[in-house]
C-alpha atoms as a PDB file:
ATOM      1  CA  UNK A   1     134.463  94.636 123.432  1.00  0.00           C
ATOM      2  CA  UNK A   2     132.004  93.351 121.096  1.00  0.00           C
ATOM      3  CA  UNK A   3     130.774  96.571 119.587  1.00  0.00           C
ATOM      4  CA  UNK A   4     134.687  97.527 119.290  1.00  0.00           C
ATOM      5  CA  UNK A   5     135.012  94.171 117.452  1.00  0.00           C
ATOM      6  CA  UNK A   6     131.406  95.223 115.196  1.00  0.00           C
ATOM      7  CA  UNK A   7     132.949  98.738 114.739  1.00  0.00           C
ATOM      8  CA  UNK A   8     136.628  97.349 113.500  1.00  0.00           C
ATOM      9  CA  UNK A   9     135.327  94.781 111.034  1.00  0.00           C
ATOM     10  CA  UNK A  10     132.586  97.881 109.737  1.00  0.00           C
ATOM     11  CA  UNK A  11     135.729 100.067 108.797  1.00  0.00           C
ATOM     12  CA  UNK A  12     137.338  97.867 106.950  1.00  0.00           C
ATOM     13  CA  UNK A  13     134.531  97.144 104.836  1.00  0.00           C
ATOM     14  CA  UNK A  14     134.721 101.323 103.990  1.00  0.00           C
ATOM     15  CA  UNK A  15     137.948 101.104 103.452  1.00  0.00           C
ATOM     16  CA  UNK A  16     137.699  97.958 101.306  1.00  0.00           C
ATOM     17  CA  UNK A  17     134.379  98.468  99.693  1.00  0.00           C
ATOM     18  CA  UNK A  18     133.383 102.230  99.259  1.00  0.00           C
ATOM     19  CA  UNK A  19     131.732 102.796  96.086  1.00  0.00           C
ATOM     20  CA  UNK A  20     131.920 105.543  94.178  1.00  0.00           C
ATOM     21  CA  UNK A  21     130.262 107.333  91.328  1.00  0.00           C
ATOM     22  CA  UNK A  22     129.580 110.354  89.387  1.00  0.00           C
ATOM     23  CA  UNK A  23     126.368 112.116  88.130  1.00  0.00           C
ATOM     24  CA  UNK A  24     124.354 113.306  86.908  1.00  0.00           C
ATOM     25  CA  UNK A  25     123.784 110.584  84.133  1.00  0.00           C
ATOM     26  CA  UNK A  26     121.592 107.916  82.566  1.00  0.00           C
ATOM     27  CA  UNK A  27     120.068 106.422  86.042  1.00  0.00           C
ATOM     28  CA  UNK A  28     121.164 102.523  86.586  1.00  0.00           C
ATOM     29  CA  UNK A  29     118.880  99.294  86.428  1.00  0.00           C
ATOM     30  CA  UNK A  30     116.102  98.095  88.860  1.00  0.00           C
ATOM     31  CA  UNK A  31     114.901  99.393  91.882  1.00  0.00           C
ATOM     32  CA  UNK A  32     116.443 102.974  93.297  1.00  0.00           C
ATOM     33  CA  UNK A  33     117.443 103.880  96.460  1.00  0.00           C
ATOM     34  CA  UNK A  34     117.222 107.730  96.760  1.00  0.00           C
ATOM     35  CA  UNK A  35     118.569 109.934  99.874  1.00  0.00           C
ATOM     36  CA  UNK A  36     119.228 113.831 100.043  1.00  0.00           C
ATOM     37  CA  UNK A  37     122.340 115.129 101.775  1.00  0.00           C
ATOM     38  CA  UNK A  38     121.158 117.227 104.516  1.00  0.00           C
ATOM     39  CA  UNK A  39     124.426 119.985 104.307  1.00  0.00           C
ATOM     40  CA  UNK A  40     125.111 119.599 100.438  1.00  0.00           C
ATOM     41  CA  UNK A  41     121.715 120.395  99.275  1.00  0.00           C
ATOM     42  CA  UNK A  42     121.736 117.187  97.153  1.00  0.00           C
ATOM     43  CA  UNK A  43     119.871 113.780  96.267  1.00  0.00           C
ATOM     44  CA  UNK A  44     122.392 110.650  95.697  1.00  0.00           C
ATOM     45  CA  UNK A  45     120.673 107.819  93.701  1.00  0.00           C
ATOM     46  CA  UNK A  46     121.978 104.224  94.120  1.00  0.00           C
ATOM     47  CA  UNK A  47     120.764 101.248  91.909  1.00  0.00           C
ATOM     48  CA  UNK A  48     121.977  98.067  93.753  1.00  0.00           C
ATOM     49  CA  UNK A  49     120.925  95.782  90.598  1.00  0.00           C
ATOM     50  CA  UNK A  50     123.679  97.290  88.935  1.00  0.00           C
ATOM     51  CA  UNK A  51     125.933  99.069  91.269  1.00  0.00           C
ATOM     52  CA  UNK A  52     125.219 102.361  89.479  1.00  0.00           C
ATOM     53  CA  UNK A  53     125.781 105.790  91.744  1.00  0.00           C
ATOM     54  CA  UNK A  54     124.355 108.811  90.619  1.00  0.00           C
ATOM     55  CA  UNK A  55     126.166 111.780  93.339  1.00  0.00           C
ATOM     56  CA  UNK A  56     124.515 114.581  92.848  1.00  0.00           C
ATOM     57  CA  UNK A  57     121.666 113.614  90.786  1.00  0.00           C
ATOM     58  CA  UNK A  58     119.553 116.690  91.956  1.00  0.00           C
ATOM     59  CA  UNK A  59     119.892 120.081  93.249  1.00  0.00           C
ATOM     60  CA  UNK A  60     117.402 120.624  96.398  1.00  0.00           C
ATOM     61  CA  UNK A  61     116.531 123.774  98.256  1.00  0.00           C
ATOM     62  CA  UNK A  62     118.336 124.753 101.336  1.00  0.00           C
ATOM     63  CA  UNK A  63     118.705 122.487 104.431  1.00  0.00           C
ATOM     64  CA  UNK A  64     116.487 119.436 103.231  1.00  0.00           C
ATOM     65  CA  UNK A  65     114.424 117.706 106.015  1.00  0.00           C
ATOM     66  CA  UNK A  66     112.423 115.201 104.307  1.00  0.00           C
ATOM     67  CA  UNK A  67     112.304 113.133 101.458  1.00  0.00           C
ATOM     68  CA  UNK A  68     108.781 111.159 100.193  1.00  0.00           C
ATOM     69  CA  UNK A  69     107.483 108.919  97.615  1.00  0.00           C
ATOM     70  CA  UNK A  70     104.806 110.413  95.564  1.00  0.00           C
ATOM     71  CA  UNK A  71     102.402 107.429  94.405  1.00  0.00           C
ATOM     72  CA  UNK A  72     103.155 108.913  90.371  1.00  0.00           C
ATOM     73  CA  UNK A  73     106.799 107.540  90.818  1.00  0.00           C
ATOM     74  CA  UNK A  74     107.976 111.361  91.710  1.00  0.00           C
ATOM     75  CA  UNK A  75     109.422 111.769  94.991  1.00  0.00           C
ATOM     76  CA  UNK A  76     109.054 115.164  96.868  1.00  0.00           C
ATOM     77  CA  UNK A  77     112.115 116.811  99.099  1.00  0.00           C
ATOM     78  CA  UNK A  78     110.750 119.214 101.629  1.00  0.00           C
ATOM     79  CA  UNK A  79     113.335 122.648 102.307  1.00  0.00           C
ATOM     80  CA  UNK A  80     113.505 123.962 105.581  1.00  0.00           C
ATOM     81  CA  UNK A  81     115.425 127.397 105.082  1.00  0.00           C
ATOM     82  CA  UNK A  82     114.031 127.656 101.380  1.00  0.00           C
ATOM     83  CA  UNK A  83     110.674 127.286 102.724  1.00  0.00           C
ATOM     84  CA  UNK A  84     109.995 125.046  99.469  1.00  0.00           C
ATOM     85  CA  UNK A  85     109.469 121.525  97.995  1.00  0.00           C
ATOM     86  CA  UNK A  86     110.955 120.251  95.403  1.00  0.00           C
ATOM     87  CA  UNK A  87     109.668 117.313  92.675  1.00  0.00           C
ATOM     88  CA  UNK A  88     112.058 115.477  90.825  1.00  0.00           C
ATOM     89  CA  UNK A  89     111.682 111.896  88.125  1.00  0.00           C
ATOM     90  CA  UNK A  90     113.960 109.697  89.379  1.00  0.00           C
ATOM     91  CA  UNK A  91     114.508 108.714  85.722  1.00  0.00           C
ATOM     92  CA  UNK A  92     115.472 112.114  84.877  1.00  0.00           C
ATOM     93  CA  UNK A  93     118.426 112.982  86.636  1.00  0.00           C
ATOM     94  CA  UNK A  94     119.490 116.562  86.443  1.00  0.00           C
ATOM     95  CA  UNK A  95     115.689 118.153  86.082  1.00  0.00           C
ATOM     96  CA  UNK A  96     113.358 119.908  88.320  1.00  0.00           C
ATOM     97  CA  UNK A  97     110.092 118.816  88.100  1.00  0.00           C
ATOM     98  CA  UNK A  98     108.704 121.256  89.636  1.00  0.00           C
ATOM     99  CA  UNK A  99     109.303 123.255  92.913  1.00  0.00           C
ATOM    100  CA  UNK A 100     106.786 125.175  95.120  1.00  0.00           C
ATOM    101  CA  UNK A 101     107.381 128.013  97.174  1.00  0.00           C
ATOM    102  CA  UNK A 102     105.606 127.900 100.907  1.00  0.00           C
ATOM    103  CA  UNK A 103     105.692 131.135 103.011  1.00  0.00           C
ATOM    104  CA  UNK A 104     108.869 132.766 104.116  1.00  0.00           C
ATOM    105  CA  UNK A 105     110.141 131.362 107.357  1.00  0.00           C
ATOM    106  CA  UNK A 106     107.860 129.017 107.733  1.00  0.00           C
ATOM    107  CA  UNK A 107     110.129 126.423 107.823  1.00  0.00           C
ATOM    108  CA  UNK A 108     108.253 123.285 106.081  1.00  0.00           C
ATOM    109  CA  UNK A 109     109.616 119.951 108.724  1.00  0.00           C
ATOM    110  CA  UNK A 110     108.227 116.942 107.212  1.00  0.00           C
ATOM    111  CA  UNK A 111     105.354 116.154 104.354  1.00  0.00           C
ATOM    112  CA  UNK A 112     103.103 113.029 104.145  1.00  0.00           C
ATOM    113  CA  UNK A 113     100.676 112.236 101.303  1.00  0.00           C
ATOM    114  CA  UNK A 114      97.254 110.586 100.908  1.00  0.00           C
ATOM    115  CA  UNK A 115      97.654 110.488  96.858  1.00  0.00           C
ATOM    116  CA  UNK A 116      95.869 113.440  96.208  1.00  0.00           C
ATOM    117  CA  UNK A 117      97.600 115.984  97.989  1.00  0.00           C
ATOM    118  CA  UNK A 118     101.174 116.244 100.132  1.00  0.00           C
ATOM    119  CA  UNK A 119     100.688 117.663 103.073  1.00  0.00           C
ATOM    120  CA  UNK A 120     103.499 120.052 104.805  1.00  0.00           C
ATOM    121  CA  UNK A 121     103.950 120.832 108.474  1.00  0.00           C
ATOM    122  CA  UNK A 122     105.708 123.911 109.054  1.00  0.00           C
ATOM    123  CA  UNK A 123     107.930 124.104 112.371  1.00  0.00           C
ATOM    124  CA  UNK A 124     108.070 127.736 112.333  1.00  0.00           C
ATOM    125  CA  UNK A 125     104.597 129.087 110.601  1.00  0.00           C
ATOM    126  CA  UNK A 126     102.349 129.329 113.560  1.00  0.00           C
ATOM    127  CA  UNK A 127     105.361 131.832 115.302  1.00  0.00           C
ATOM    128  CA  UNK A 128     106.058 133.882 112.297  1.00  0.00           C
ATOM    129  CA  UNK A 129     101.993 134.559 111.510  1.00  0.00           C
ATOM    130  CA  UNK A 130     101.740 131.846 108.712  1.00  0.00           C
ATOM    131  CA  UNK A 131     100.478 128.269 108.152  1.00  0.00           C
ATOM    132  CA  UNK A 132     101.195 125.050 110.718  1.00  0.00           C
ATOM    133  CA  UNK A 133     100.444 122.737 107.460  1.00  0.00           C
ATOM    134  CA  UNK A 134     100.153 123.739 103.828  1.00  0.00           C
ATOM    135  CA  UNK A 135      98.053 120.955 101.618  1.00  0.00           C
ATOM    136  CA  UNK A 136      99.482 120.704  97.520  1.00  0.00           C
ATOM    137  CA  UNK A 137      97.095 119.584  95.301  1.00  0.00           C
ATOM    138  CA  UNK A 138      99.734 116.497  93.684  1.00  0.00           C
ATOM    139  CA  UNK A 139      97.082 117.212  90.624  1.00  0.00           C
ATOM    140  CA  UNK A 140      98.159 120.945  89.669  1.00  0.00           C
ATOM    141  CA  UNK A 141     101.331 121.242  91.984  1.00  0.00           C
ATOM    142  CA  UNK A 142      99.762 124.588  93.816  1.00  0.00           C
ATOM    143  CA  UNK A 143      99.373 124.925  97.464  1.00  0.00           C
ATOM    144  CA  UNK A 144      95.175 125.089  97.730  1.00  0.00           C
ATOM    145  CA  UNK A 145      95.021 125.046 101.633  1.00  0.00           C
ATOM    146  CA  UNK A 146      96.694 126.382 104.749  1.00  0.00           C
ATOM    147  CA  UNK A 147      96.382 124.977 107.845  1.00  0.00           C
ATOM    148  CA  UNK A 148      96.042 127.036 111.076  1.00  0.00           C
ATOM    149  CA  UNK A 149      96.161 127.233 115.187  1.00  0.00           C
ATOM    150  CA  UNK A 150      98.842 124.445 116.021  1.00  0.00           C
ATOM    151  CA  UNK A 151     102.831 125.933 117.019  1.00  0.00           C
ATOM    152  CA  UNK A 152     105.978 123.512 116.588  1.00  0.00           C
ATOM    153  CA  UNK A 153     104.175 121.524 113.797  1.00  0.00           C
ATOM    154  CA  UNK A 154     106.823 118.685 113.220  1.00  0.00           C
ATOM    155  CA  UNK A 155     105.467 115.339 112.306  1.00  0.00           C
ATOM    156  CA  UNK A 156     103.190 114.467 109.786  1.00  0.00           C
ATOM    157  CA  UNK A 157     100.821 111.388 108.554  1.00  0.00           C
ATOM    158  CA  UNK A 158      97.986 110.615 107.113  1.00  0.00           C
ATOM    159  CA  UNK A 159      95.876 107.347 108.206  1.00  0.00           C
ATOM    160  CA  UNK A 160      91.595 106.427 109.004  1.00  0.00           C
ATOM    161  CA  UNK A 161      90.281 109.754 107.243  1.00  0.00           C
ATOM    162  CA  UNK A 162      92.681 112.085 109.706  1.00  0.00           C
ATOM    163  CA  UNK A 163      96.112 113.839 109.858  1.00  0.00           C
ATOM    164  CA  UNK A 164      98.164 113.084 112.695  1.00  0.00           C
ATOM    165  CA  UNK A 165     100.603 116.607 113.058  1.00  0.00           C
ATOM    166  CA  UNK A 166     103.692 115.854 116.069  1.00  0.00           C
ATOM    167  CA  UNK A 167     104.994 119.143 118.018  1.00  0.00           C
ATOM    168  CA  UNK A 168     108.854 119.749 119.003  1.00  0.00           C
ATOM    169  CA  UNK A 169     109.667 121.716 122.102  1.00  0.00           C
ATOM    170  CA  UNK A 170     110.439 124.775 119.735  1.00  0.00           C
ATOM    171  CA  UNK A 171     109.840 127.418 119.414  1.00  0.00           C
ATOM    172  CA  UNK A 172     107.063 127.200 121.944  1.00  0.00           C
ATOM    173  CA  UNK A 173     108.308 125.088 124.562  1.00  0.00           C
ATOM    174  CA  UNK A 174     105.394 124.855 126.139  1.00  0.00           C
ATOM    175  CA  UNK A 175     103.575 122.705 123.402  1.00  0.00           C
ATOM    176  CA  UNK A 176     103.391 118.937 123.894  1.00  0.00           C
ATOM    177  CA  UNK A 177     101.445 116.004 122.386  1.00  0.00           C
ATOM    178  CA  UNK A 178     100.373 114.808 119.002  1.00  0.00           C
ATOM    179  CA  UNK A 179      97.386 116.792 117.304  1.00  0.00           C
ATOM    180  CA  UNK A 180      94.369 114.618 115.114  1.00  0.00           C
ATOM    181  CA  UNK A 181      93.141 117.049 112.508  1.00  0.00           C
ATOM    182  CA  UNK A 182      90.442 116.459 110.012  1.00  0.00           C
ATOM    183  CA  UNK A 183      92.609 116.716 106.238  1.00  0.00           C
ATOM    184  CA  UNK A 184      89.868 119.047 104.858  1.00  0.00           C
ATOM    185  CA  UNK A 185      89.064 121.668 107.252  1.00  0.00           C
ATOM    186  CA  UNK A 186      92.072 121.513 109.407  1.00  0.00           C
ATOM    187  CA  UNK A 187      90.079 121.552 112.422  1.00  0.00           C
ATOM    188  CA  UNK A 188      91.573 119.783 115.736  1.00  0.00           C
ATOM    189  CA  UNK A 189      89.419 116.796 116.601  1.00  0.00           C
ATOM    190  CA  UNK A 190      91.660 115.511 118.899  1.00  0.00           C
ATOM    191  CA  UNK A 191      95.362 115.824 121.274  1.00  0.00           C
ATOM    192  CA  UNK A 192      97.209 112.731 121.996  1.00  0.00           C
ATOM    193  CA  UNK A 193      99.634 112.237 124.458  1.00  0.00           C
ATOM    194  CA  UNK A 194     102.923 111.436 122.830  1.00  0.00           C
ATOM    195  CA  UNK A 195     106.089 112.758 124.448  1.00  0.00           C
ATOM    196  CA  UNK A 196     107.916 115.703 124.910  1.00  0.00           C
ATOM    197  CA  UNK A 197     109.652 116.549 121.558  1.00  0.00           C
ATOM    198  CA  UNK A 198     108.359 114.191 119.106  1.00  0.00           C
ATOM    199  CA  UNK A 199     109.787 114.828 115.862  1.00  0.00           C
ATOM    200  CA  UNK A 200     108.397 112.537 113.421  1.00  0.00           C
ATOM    201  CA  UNK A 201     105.704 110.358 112.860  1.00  0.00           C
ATOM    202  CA  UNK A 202     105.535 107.484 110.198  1.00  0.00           C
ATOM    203  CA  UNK A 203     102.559 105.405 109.007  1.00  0.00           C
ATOM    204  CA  UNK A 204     102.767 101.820 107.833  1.00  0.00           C
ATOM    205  CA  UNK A 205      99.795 100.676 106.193  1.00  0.00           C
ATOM    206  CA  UNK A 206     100.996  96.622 106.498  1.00  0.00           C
ATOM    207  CA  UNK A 207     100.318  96.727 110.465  1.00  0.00           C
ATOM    208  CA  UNK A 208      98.053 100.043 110.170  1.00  0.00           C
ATOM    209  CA  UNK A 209     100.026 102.039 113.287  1.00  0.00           C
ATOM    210  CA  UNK A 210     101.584 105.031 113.302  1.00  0.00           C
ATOM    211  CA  UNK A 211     104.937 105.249 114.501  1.00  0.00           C
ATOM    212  CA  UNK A 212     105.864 108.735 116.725  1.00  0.00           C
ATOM    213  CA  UNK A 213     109.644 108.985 117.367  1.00  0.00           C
ATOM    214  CA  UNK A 214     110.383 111.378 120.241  1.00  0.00           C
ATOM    215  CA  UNK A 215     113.736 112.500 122.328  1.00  0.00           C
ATOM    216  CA  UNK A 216     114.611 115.636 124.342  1.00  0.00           C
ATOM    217  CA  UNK A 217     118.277 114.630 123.768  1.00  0.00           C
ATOM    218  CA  UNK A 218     118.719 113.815 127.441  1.00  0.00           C
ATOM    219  CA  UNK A 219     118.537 109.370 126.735  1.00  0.00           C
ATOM    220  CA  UNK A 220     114.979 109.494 127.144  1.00  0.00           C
ATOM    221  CA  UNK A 221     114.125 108.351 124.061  1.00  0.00           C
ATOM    222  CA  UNK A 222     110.834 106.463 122.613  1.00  0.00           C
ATOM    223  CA  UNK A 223     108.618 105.129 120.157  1.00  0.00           C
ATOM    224  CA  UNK A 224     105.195 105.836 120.539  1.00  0.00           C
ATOM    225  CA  UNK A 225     102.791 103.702 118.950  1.00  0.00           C
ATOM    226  CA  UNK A 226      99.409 105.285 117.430  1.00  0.00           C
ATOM    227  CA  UNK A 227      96.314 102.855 116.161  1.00  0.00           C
ATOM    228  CA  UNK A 228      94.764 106.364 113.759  1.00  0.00           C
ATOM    229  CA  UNK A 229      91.534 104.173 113.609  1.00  0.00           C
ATOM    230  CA  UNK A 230      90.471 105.261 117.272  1.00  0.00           C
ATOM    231  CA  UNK A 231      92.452 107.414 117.387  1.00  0.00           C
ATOM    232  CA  UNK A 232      94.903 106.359 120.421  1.00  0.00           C
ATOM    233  CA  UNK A 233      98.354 105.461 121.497  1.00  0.00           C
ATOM    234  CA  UNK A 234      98.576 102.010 122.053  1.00  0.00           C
ATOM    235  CA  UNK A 235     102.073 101.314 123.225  1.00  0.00           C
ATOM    236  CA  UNK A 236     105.335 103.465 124.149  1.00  0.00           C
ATOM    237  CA  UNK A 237     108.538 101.802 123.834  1.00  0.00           C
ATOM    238  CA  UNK A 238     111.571 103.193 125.310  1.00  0.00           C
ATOM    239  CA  UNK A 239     114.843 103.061 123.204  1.00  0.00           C
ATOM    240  CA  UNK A 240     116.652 105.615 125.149  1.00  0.00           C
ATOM    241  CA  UNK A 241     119.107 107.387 123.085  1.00  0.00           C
ATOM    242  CA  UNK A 242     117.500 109.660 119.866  1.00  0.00           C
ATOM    243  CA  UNK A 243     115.386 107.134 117.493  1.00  0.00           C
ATOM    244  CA  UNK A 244     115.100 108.344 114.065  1.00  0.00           C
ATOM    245  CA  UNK A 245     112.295 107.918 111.629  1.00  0.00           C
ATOM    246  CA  UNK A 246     112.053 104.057 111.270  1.00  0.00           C
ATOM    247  CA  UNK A 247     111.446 101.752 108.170  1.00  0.00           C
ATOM    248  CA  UNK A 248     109.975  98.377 107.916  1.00  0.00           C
ATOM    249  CA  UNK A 249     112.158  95.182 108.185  1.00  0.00           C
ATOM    250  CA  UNK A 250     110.542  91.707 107.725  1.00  0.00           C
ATOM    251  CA  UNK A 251     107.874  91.905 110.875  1.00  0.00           C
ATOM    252  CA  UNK A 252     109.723  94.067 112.847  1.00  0.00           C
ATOM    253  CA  UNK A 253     110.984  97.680 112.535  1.00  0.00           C
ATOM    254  CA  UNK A 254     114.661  99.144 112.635  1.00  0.00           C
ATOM    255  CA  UNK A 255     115.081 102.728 113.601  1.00  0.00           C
ATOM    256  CA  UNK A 256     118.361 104.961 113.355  1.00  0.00           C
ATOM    257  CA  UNK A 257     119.788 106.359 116.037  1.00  0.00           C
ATOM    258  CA  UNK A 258     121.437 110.277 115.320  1.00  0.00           C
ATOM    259  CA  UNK A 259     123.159 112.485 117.144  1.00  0.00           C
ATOM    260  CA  UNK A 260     124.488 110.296 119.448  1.00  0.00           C
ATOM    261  CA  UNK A 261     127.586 108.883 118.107  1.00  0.00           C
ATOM    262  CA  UNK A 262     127.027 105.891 120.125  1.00  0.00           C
ATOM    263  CA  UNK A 263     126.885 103.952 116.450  1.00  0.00           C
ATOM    264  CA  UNK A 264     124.003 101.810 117.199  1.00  0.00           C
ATOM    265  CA  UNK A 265     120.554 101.492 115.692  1.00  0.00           C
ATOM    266  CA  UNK A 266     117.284 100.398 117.298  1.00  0.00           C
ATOM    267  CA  UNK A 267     115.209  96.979 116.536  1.00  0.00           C
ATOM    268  CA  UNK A 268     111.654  96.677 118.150  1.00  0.00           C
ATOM    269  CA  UNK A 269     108.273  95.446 117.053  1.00  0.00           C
ATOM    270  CA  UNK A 270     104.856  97.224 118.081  1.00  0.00           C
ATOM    271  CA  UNK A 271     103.923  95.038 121.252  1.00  0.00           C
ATOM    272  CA  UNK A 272     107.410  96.696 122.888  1.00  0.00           C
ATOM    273  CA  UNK A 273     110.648  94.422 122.397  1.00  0.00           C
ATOM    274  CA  UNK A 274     113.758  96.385 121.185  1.00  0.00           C
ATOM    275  CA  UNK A 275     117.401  95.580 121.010  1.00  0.00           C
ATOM    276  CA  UNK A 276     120.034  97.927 120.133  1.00  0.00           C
ATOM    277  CA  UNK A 277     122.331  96.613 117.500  1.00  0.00           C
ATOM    278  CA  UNK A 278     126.075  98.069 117.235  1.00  0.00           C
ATOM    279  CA  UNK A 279     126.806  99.905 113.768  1.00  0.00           C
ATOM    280  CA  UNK A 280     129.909 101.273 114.028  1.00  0.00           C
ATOM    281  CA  UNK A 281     128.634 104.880 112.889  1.00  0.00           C
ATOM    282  CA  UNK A 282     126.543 107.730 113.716  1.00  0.00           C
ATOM    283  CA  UNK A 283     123.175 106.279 112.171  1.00  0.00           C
ATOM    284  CA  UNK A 284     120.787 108.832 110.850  1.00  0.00           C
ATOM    285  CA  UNK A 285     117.629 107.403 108.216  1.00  0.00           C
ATOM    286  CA  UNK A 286     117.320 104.058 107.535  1.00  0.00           C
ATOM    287  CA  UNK A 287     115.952 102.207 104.642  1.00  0.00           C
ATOM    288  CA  UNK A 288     115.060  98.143 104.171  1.00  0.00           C
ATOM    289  CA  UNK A 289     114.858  96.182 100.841  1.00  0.00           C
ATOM    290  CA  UNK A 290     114.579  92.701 101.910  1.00  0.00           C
ATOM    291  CA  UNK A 291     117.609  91.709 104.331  1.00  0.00           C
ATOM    292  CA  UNK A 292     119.423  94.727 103.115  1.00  0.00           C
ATOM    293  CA  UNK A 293     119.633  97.674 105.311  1.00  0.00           C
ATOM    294  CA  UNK A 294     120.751 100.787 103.666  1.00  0.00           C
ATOM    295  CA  UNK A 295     121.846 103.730 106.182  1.00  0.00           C
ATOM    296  CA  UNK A 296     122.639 107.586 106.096  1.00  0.00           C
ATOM    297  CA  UNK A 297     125.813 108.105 108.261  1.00  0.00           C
ATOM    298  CA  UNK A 298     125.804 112.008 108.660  1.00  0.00           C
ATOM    299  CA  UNK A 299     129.020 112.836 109.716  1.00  0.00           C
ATOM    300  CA  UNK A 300     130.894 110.664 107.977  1.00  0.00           C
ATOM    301  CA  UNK A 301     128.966 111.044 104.529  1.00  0.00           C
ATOM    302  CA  UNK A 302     128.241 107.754 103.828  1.00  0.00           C
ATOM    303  CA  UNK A 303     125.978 104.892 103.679  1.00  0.00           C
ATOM    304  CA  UNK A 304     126.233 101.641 104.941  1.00  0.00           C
ATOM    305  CA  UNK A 305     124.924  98.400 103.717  1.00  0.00           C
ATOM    306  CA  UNK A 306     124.559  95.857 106.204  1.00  0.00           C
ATOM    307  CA  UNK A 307     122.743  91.963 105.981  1.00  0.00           C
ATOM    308  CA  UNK A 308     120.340  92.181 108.373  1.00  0.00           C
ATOM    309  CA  UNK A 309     120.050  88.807 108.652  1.00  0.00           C
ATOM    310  CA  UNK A 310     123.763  88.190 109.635  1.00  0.00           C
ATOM    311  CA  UNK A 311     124.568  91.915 110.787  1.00  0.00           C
ATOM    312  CA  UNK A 312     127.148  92.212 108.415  1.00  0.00           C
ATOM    313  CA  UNK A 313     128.654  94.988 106.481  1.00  0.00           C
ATOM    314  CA  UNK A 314     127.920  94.142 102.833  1.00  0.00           C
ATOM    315  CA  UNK A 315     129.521  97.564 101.647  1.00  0.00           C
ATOM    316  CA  UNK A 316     129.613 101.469 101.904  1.00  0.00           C
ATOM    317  CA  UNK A 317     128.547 104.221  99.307  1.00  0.00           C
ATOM    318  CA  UNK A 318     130.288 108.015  99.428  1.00  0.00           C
ATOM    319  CA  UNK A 319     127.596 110.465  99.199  1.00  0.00           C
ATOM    320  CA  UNK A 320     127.302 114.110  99.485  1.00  0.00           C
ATOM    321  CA  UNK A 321     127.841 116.585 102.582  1.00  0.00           C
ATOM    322  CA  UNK A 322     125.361 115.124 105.585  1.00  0.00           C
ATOM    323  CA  UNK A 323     122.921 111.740 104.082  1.00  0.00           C
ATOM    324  CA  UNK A 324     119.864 112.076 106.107  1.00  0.00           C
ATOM    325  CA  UNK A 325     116.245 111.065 105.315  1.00  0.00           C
ATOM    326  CA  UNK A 326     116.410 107.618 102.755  1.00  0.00           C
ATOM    327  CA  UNK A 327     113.911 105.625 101.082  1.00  0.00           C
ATOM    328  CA  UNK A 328     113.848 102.776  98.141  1.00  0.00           C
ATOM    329  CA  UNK A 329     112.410 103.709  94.750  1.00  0.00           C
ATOM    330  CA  UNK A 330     110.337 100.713  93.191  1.00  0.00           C
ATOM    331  CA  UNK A 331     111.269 100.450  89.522  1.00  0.00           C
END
């Protein structure tokens, strides 16, 4: 009855409170938050200062996957059936950056970055004869090393010196664990042994972990924990359900929960405590700037604002066809 009540009160905030906005145009005041819609082959920009919504402020490649923050302000989208990334200025909505083509097929998952160079994991590459991860040089925007020997690359971070690359069950089921390479030869130092299907990883430097999401769609859910300094897993915490990529919020951590329709979201911290908070929608990415929580709804192409603090609906953006992967700009 509760998460009926939580559910009831979060709908008529959307229909009360959806913003709505055009674009592109001049981009709005303050910090940005920036997410690509995963069916419309689009980035929305929001600019809470103001209220300004920017749909459609770029044009990605086919099926985007991943969306990161460049430390030169440009943020990169990674295409999965374009087999390309994209670079776009937030403050120049409507432009291409640049854009850099990876192998055919090779199906580019996620991308991390250690300043110099953004590196790719291709799903697909080891299967069709091509790279598992393709290094850009951020310098000259041209791909300057391919990565080799590692099927269903998925994951991707960069922490202690070494790349941490996840593997899916496909197209290899056989393939399981999370693979330590060294970033300048590529070569496999080290397996860990994360879950079955672990789809992401994400590193945050304020506790120095690595988070590894995982789910074979069946409730089994988890968080793996990584400390990249040893390199080991220190902790596994089972959410059940399908946890998303996470994002930071105050000392703990807040992770979506797609593809289950169950509209909840996850809340844990690294020594294993979790709750599952009600939503009211499908909850895909997941984005904090201080109590605000700013969520991709997938099939219902929006995203939610909620007060953390209070769980409360604060109010609901329209975006384009399928909001995914979401972070926050700094301006």
């Amino acid at each position: 009855m509760k998460k009926l009540a939580v559910a009831l009160v979060i709908l008529l905030a959307v229909i009360s409170g959806c913003g709505s906005g055009t674009g592109p145009s001049d981009p709005g005041q303050g910090n940005c938050v920036a997410w690509f819609n995963g069916l419309g082959y689009t980035v929305d920009l929001y600019y809470p200062a103001d209220g300004t919504l920017l749909s459609g402020a770029f044009v990605t490649g086919e099926a985007p996957n991943d969306i990161v923050l460049l430390d030169d302000g440009l943020v990169a989208v990674v295409n999965s059936l374009s087999s390309s990334i994209t670079f776009f200025d937030p403050d120049q909505p409507g432009t291409i950056a640049a854009e850099i083509e990876l192998p055919v097929g090779s199906n580019p998952y996620c991308a991390c970055t250690d300043g110099s160079n953004l590196y790719v994991s291709c799903l697909m590459g080891e299967s069709t004869g091509g790279p598992c991860v393709c290094v850009i040089d951020l310098a000259t925007r041209q791909v300057t090393d391919e990565f080799r020997g590692l099927p269903n690359a998925s994951g991707i971070a960069i922490a202690s010196g070494r790349l941490f690359v996840s593997t899916q069950n496909y197209p290899d089921p056989s393939v399981r664990g999370t693979f330590v390479l060294d970033p300048g030869t590529g070569d496999i130092l080290d397996t860990l042994a994360t879950p079955a299907n672990t789809l992401t990883l994400r590193y945050f430097p304020e506790t120095g972990m690595i988070h590894a999401s995982s789910t074979t769609y069946q409730n089994d859910g988890a968080i793996t924990i990584i400390d990249p300094s040893i390199p080991a897993v220190t902790a596994t915490i089972s959410t059940g359900g399908n946890p998303g990529l996470p994002c930071r919020l105050g000392t703990g951590f807040v992770a979506g929960n797609p593809w289950t329709f169950t509209g909840s979201v996850f809340f844990y911290d690294e020594n294993g405590s979790v709750e599952t908070h009600a939503a009211g929608f499908d909850i895909s990415g997941v984005a904090a700037a201080g109590n605000t929580l700013f969520m991709t709804c997938f099939d219902s192409d929006i995203v939610l604002l909620m007060d953390a603090s209070t769980w409360s609906p604060i109010d609901t953006l329209q975006t384009g066809d399928g909001p995914q992967g979401i972070l926050i700009i700094p301006r």
